[in-house]
Protein backbone atom coordinates (compact mmCIF):
# COMPACT_ATOMS: atom_id res chain seq x y z
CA UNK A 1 12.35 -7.42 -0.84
CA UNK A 2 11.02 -4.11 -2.21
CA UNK A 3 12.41 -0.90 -0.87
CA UNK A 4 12.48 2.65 -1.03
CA UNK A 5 14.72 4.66 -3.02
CA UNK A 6 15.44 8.15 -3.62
CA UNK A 7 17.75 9.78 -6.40
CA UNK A 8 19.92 12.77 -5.19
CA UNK A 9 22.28 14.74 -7.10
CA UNK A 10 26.40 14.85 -7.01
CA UNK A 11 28.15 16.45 -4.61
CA UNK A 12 24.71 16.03 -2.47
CA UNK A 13 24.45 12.19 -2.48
CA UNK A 14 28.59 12.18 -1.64
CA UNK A 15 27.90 14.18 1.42
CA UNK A 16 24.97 12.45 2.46
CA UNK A 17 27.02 9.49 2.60
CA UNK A 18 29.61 10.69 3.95
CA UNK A 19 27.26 11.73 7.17
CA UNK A 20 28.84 15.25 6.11
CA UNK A 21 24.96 16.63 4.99
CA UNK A 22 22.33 15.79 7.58
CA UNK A 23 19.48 17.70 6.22
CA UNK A 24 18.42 16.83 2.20
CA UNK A 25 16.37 19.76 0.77
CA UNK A 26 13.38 19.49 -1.45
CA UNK A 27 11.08 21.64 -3.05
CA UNK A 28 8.15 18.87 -1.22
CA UNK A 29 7.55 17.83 1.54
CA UNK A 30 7.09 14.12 2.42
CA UNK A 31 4.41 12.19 5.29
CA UNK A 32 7.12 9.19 4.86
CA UNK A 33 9.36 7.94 8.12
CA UNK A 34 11.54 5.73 7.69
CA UNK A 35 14.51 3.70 6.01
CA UNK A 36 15.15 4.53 2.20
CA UNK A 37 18.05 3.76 -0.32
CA UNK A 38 19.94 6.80 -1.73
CA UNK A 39 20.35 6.48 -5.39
CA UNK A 40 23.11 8.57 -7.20
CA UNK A 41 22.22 10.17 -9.87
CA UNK A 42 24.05 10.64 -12.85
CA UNK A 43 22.65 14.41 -13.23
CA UNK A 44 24.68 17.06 -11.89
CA UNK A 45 23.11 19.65 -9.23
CA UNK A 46 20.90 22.75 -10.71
CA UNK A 47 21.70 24.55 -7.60
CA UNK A 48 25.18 26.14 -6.46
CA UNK A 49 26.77 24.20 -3.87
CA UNK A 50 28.33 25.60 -0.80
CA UNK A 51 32.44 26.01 -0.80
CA UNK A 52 32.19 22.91 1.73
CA UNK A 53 30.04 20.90 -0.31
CA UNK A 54 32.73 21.71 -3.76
CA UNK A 55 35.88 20.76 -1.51
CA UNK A 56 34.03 16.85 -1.27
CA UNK A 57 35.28 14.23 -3.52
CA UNK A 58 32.61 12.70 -5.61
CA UNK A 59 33.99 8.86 -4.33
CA UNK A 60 30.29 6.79 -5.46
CA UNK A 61 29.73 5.55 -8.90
CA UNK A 62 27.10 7.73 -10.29
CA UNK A 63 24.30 5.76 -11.76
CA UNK A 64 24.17 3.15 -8.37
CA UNK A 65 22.09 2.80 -5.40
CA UNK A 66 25.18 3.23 -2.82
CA UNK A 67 23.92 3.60 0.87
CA UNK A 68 20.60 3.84 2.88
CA UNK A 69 19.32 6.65 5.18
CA UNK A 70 16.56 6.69 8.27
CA UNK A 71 14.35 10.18 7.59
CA UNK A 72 12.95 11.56 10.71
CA UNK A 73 11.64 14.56 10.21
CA UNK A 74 10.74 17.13 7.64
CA UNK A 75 11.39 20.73 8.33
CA UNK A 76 9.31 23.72 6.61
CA UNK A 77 11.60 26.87 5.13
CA UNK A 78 9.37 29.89 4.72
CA UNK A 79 11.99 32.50 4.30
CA UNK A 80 16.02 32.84 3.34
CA UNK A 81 16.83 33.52 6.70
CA UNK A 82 15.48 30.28 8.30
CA UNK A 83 17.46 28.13 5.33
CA UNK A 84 20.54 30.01 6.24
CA UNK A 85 20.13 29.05 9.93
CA UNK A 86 20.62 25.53 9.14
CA UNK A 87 23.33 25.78 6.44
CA UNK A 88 25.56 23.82 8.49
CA UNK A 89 23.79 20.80 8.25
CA UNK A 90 22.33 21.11 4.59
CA UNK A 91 25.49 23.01 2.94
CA UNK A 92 23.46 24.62 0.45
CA UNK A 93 24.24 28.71 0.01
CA UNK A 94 20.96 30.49 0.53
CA UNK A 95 20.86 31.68 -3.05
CA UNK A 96 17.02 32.59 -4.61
CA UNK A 97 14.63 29.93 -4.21
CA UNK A 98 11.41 29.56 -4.50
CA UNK A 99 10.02 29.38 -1.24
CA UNK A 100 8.78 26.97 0.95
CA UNK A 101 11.64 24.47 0.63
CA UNK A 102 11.65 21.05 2.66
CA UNK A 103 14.47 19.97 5.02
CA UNK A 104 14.63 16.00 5.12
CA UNK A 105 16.43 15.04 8.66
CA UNK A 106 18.46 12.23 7.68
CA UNK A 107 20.10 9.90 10.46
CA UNK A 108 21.61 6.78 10.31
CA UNK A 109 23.69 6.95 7.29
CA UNK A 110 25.31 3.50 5.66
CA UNK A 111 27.12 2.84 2.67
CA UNK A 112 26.34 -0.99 1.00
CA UNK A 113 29.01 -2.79 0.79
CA UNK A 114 28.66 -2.91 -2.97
CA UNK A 115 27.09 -0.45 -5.13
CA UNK A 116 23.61 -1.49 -7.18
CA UNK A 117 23.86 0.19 -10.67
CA UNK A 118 20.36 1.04 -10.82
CA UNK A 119 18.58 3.92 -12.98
CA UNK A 120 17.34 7.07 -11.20
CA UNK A 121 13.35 8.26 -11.39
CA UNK A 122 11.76 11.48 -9.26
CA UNK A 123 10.51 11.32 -6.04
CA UNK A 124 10.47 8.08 -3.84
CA UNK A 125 10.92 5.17 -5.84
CA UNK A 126 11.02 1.48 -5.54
CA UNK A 127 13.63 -1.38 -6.37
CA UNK A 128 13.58 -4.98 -5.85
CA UNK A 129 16.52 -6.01 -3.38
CA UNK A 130 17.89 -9.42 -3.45
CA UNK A 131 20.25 -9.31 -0.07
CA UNK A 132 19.02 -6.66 1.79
């Protein structure tokens, strides 16, 4: 069975997983709803993470698909201010950005049992699954 996938960076993919990040940000937004497969990347992040976000222990081998996510809902960030209000849930310090910035709602977090070493692309991707 084909199915979605999505790289994300360390110590974002860790929190993710961890149900500790609920909101993934992205500089696009997305019509996709869904179920998707969180891939973790072997790239480290480009932007500073917040002092919650450093205290996480990267515990997934990098390189692997390692859980699966529902998205629900995109939010739009115009401005600084509105990213800050949700830096709770997306732990990312509201440093310069280019703005608008995407807030994935992610729900229904599960780790697989057993990690899929898998290599990473952009955006959505897609992998064959042989036991979903």
């Amino acid at each position: 069975m084909q199915v979605k996938v999505l790289s994300i960076q360390n110590p974002w993919a860790s929190l993710v997983l961890k149900g500790l990040k609920s909101i993934e940000l992205r500089t696009w937004r997305t019509r996709f709803r869904g179920i998707f497969y969180i891939h973790v990347t072997r790239q480290k992040p480009g932007s500073p993470p917040s002092t919650r976000a450093l205290e996480e222990i990267n515990q997934f081998p990098v390189g692997s698909i390692c859980g699966r996510a529902t998205l629900t809902d995109v939010k739009r960030y115009g401005t600084r201010f509105e990213l800050h209000q949700d830096l709770y849930e997306h732990l990312v310090d509201c440093v310069d950005y280019n703005y608008p910035l995407y807030g994935w709602r992610l729900v229904n977090i599960e780790i697989l049992e057993k990690p899929i070493p898998a290599k990473g692309r952009l955006g959505f991707w897609r992998y064959e699954l042989e036991n979903p």
